[in-house]
PDB file of N, CA and C in Angstrom:
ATOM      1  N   UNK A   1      11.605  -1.886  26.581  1.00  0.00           N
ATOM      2  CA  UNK A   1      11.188  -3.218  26.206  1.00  0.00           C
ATOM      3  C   UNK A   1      12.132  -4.230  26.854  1.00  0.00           C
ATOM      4  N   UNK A   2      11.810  -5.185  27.035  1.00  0.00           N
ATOM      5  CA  UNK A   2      12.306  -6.504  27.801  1.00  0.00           C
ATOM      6  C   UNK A   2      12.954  -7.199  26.948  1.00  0.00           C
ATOM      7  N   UNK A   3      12.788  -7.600  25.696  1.00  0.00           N
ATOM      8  CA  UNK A   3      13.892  -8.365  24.527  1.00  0.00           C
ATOM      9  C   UNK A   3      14.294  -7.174  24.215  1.00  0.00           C
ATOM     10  N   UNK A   4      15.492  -7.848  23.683  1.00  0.00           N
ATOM     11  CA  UNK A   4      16.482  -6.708  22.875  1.00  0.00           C
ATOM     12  C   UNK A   4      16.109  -6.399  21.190  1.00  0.00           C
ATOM     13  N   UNK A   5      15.560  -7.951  20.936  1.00  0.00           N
ATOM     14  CA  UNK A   5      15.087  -8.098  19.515  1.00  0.00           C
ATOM     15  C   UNK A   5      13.743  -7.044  19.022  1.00  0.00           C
ATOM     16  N   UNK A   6      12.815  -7.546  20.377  1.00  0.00           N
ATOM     17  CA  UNK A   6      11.824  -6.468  20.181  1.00  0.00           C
ATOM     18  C   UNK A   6      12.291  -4.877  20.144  1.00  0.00           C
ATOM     19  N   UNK A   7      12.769  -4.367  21.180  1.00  0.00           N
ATOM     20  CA  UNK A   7      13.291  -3.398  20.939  1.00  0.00           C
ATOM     21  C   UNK A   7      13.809  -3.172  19.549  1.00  0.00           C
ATOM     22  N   UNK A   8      14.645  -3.529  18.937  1.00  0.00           N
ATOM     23  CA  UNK A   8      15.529  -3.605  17.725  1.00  0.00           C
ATOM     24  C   UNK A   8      14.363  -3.569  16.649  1.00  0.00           C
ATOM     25  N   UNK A   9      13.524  -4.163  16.921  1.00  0.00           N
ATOM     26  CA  UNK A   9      11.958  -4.363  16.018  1.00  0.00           C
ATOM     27  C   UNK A   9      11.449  -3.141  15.851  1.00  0.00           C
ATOM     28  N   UNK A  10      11.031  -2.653  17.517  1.00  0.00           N
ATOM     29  CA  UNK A  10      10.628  -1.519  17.334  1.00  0.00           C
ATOM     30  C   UNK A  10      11.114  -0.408  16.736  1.00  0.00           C
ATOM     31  N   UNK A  11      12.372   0.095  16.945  1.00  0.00           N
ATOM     32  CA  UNK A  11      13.228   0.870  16.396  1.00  0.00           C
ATOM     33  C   UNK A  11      13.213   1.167  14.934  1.00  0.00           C
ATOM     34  N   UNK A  12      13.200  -0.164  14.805  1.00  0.00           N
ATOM     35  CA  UNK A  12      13.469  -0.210  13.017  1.00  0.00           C
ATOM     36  C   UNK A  12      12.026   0.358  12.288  1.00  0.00           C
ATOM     37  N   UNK A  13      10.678  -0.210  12.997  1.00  0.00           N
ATOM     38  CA  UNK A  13       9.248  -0.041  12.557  1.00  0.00           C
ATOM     39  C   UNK A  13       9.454   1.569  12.457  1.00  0.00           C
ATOM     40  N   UNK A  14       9.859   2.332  13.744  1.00  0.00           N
ATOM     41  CA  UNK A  14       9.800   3.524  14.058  1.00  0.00           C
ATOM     42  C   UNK A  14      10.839   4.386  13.100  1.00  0.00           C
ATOM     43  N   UNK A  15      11.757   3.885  13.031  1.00  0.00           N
ATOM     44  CA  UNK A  15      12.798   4.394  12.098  1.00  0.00           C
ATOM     45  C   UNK A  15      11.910   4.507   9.968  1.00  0.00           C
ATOM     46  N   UNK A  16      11.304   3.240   9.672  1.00  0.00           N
ATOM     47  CA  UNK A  16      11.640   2.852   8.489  1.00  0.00           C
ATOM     48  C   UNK A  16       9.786   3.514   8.195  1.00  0.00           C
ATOM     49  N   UNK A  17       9.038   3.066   8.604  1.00  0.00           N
ATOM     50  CA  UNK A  17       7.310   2.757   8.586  1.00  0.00           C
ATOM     51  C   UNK A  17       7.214   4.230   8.564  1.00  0.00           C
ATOM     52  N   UNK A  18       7.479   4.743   9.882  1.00  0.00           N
ATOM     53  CA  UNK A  18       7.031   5.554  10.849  1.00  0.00           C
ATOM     54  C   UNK A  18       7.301   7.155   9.684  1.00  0.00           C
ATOM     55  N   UNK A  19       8.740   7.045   9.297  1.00  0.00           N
ATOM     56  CA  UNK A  19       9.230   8.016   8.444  1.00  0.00           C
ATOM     57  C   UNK A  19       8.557   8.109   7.097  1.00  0.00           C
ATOM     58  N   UNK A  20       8.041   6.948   6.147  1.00  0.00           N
ATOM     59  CA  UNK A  20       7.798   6.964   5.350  1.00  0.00           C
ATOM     60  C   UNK A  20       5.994   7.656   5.156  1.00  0.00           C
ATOM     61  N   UNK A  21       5.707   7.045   6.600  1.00  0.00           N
ATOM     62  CA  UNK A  21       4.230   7.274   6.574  1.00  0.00           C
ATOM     63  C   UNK A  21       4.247   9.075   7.222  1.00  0.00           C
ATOM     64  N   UNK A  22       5.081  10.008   7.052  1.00  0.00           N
ATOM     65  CA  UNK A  22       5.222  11.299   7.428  1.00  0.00           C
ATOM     66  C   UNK A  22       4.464  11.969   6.643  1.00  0.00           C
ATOM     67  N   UNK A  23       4.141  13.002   7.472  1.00  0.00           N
ATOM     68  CA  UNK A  23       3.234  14.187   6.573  1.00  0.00           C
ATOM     69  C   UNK A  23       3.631  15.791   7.035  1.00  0.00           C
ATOM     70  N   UNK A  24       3.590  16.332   6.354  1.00  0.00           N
ATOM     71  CA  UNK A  24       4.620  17.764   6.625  1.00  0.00           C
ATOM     72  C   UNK A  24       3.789  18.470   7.876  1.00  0.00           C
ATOM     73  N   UNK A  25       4.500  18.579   9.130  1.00  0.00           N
ATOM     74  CA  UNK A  25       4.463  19.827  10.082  1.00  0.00           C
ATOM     75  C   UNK A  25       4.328  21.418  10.048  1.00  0.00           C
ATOM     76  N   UNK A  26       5.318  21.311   9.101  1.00  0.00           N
ATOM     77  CA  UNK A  26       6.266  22.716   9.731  1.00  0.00           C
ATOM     78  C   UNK A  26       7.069  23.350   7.524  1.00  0.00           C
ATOM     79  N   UNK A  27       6.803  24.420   7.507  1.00  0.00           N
ATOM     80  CA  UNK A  27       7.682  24.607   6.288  1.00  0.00           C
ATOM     81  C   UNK A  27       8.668  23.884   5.994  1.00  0.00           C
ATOM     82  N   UNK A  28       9.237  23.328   5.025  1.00  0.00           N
ATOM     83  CA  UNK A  28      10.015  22.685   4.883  1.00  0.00           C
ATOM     84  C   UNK A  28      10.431  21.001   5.070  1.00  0.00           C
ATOM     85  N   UNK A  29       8.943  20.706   6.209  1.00  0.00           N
ATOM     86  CA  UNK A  29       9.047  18.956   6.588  1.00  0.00           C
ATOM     87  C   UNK A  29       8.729  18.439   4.671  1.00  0.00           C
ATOM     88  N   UNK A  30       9.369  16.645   4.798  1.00  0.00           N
ATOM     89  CA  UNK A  30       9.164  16.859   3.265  1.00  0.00           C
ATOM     90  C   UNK A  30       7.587  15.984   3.762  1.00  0.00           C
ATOM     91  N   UNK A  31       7.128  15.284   2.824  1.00  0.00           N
ATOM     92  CA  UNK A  31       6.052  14.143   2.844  1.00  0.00           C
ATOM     93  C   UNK A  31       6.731  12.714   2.611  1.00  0.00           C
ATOM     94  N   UNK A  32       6.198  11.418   3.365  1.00  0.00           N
ATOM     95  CA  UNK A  32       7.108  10.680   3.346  1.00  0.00           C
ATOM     96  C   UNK A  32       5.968   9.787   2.108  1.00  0.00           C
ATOM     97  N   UNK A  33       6.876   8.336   1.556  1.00  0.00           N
ATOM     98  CA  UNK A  33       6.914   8.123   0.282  1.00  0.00           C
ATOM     99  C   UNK A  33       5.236   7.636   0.509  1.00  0.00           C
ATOM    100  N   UNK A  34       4.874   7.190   1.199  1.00  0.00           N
ATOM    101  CA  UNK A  34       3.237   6.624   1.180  1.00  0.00           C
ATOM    102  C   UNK A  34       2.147   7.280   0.962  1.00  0.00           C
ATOM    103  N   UNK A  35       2.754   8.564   1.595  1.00  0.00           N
ATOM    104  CA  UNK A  35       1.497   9.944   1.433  1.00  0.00           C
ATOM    105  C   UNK A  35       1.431  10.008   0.077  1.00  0.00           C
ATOM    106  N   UNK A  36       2.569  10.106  -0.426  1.00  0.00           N
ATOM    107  CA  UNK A  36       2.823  10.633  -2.130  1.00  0.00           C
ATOM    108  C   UNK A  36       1.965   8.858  -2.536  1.00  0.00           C
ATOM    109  N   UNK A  37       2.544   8.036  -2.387  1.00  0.00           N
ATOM    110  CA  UNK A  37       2.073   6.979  -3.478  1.00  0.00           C
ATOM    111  C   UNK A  37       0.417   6.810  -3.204  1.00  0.00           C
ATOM    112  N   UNK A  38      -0.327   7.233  -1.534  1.00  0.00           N
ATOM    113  CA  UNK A  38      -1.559   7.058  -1.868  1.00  0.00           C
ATOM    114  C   UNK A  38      -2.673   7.551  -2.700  1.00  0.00           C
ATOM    115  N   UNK A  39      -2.155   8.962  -3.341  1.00  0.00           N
ATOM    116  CA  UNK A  39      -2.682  10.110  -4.247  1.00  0.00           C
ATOM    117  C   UNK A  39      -3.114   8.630  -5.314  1.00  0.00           C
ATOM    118  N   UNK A  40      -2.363   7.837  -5.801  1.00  0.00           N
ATOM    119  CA  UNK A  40      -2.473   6.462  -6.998  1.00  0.00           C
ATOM    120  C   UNK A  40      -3.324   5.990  -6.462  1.00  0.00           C
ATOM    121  N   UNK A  41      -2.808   5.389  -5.575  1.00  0.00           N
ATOM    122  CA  UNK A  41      -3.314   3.707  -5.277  1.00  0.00           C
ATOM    123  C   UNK A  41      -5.360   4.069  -4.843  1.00  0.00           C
ATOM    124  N   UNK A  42      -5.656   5.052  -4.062  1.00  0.00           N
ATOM    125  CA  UNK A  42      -6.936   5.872  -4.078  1.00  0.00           C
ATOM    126  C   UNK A  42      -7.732   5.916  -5.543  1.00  0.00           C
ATOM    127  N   UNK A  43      -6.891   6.216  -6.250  1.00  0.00           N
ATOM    128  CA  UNK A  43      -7.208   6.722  -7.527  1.00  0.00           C
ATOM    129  C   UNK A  43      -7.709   4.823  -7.896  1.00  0.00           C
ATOM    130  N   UNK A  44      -6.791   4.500  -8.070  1.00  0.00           N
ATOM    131  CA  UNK A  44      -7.338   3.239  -8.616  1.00  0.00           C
ATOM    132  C   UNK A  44      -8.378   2.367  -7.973  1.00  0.00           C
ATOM    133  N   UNK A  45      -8.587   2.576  -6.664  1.00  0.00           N
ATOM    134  CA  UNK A  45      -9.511   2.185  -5.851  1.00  0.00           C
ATOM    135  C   UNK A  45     -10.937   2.479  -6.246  1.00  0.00           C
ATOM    136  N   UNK A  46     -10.859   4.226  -6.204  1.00  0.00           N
ATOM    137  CA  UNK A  46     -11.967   4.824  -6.907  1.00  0.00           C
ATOM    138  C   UNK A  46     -12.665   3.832  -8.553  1.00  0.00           C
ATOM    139  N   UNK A  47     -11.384   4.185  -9.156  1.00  0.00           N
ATOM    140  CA  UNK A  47     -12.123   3.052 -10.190  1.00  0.00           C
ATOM    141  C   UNK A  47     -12.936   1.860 -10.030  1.00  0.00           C
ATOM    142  N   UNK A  48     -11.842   1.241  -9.394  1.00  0.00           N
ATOM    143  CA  UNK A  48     -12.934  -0.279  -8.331  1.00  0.00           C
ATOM    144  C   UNK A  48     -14.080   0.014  -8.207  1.00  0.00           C
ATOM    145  N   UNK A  49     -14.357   1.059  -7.690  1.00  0.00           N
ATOM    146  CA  UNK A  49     -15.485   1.155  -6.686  1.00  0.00           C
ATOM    147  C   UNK A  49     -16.451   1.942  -7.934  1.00  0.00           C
ATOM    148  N   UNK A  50     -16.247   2.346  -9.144  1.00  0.00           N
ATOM    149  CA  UNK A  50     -17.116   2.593  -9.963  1.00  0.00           C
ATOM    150  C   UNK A  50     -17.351   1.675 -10.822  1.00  0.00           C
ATOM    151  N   UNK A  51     -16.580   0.536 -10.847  1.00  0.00           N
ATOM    152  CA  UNK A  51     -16.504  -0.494 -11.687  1.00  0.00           C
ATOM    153  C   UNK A  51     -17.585  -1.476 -10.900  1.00  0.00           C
ATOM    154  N   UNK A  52     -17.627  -1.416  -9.710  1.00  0.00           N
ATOM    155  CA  UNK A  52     -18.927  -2.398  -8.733  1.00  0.00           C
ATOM    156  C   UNK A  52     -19.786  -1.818  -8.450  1.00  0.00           C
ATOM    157  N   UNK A  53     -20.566  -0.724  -8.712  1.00  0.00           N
ATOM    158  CA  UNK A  53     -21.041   0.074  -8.758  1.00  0.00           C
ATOM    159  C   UNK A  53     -21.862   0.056 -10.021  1.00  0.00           C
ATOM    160  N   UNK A  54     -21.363  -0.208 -11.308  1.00  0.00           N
ATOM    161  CA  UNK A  54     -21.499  -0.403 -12.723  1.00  0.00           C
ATOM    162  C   UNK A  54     -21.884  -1.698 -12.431  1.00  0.00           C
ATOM    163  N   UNK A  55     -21.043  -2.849 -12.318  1.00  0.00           N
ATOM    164  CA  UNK A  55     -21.550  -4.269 -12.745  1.00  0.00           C
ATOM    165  C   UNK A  55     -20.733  -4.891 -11.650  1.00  0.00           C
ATOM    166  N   UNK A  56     -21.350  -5.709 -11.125  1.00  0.00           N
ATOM    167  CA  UNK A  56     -20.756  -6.622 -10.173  1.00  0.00           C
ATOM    168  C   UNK A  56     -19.692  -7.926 -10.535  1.00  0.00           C
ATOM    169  N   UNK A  57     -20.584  -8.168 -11.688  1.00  0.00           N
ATOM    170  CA  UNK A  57     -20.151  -9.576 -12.035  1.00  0.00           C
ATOM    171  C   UNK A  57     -18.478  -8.884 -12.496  1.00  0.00           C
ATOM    172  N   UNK A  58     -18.683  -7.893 -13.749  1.00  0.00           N
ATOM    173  CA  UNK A  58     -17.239  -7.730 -13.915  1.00  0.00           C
ATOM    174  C   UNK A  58     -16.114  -7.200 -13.089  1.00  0.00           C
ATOM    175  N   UNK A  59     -16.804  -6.545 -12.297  1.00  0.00           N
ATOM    176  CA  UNK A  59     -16.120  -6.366 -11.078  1.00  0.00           C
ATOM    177  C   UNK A  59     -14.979  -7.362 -10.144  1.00  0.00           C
ATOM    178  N   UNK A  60     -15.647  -8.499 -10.287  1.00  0.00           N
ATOM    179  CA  UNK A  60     -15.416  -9.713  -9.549  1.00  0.00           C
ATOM    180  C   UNK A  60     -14.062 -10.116 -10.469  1.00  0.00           C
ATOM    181  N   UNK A  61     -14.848 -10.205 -11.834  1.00  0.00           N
ATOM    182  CA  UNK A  61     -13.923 -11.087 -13.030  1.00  0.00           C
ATOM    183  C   UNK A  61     -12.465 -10.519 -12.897  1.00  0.00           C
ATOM    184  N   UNK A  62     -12.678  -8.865 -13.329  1.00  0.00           N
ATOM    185  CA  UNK A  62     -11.696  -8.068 -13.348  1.00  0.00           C
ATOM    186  C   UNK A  62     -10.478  -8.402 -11.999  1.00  0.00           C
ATOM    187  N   UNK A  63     -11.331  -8.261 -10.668  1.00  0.00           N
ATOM    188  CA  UNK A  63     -10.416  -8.340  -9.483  1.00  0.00           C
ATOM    189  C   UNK A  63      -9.164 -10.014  -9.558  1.00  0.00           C
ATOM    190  N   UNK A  64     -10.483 -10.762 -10.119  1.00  0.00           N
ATOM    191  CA  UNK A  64      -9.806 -12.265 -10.039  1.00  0.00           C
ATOM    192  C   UNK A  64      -8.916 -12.356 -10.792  1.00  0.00           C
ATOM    193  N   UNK A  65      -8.718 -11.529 -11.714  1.00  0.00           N
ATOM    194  CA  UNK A  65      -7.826 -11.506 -13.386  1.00  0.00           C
ATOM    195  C   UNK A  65      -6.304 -10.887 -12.871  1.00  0.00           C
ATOM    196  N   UNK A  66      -6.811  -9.864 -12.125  1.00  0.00           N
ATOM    197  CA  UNK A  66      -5.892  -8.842 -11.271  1.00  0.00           C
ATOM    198  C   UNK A  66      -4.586 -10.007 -10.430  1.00  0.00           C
ATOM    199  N   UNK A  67      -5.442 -10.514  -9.269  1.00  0.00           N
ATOM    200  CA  UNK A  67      -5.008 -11.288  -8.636  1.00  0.00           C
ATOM    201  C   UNK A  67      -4.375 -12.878  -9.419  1.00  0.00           C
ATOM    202  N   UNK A  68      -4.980 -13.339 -10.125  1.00  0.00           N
ATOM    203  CA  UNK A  68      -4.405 -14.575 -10.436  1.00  0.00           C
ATOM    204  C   UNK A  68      -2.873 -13.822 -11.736  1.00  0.00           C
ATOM    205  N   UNK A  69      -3.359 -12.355 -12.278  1.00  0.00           N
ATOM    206  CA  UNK A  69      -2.035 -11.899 -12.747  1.00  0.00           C
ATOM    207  C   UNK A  69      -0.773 -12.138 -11.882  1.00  0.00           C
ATOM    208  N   UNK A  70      -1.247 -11.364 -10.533  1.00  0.00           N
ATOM    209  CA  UNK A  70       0.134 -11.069  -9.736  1.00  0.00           C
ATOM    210  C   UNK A  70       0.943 -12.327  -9.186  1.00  0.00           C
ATOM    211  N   UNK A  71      -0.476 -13.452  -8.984  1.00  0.00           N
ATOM    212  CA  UNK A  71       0.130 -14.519  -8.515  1.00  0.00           C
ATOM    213  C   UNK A  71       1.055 -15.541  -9.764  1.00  0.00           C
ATOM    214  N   UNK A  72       0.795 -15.500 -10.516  1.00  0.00           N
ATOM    215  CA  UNK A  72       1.326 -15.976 -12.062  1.00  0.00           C
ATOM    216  C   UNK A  72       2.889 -15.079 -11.903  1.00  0.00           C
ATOM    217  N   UNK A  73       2.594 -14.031 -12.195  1.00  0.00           N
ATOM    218  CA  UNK A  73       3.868 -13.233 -12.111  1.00  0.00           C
ATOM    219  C   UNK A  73       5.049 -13.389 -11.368  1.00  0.00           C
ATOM    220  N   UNK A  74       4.246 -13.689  -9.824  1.00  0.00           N
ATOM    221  CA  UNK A  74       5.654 -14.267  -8.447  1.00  0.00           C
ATOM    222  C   UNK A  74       5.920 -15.488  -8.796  1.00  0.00           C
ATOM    223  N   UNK A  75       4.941 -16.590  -9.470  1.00  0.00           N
ATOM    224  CA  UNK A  75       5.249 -17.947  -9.697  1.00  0.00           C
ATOM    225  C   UNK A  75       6.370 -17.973 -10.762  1.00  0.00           C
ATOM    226  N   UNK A  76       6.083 -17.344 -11.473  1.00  0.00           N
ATOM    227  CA  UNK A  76       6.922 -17.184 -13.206  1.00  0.00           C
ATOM    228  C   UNK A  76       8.325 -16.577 -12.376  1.00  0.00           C
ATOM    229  N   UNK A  77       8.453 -15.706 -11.542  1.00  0.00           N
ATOM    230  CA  UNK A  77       9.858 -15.321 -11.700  1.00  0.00           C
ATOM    231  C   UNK A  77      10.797 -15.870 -10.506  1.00  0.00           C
ATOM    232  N   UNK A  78       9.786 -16.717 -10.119  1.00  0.00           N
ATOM    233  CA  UNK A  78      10.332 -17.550  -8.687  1.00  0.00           C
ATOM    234  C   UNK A  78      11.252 -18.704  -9.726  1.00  0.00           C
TER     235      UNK A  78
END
């Protein structure tokens, strides 16, 4: 790479991303932390997707409730 920064960018993506998003090779490779946390985050998706599936409207309500939670939450502890 031509910047040093980019380089340094890259490195780090490759170092930090790259490791976490691992999935076992070989006996003994471990699984890196994303593989493990997507087993959840799927799971809850699935729900979503039976919840819009079921009813739209609450679907919507639910998501907006979701979202204006999290945003309340960063506001409140900002």
């Amino acid at each position: 790479m031509y910047f040093r920064w980019a380089a340094a960018l890259n490195r780090m993506f490759s170092n930090v991303v790259m490791r976490a998003a691992s999935s076992p090779n070989e006996e003994g490779d471990r699984t890196g932390f994303l593989n493990r946390a997507f087993k959840y985050v799927y799971a809850i998706r699935r729900v979503g997707k039976h919840l819009k599936a079921w009813h739209r409207p609450t679907y919507y309500a639910v998501k907006w409730v979701l979202f204006g939670s999290i945003f309340a939450g960063i506001a409140f502890a900002i």
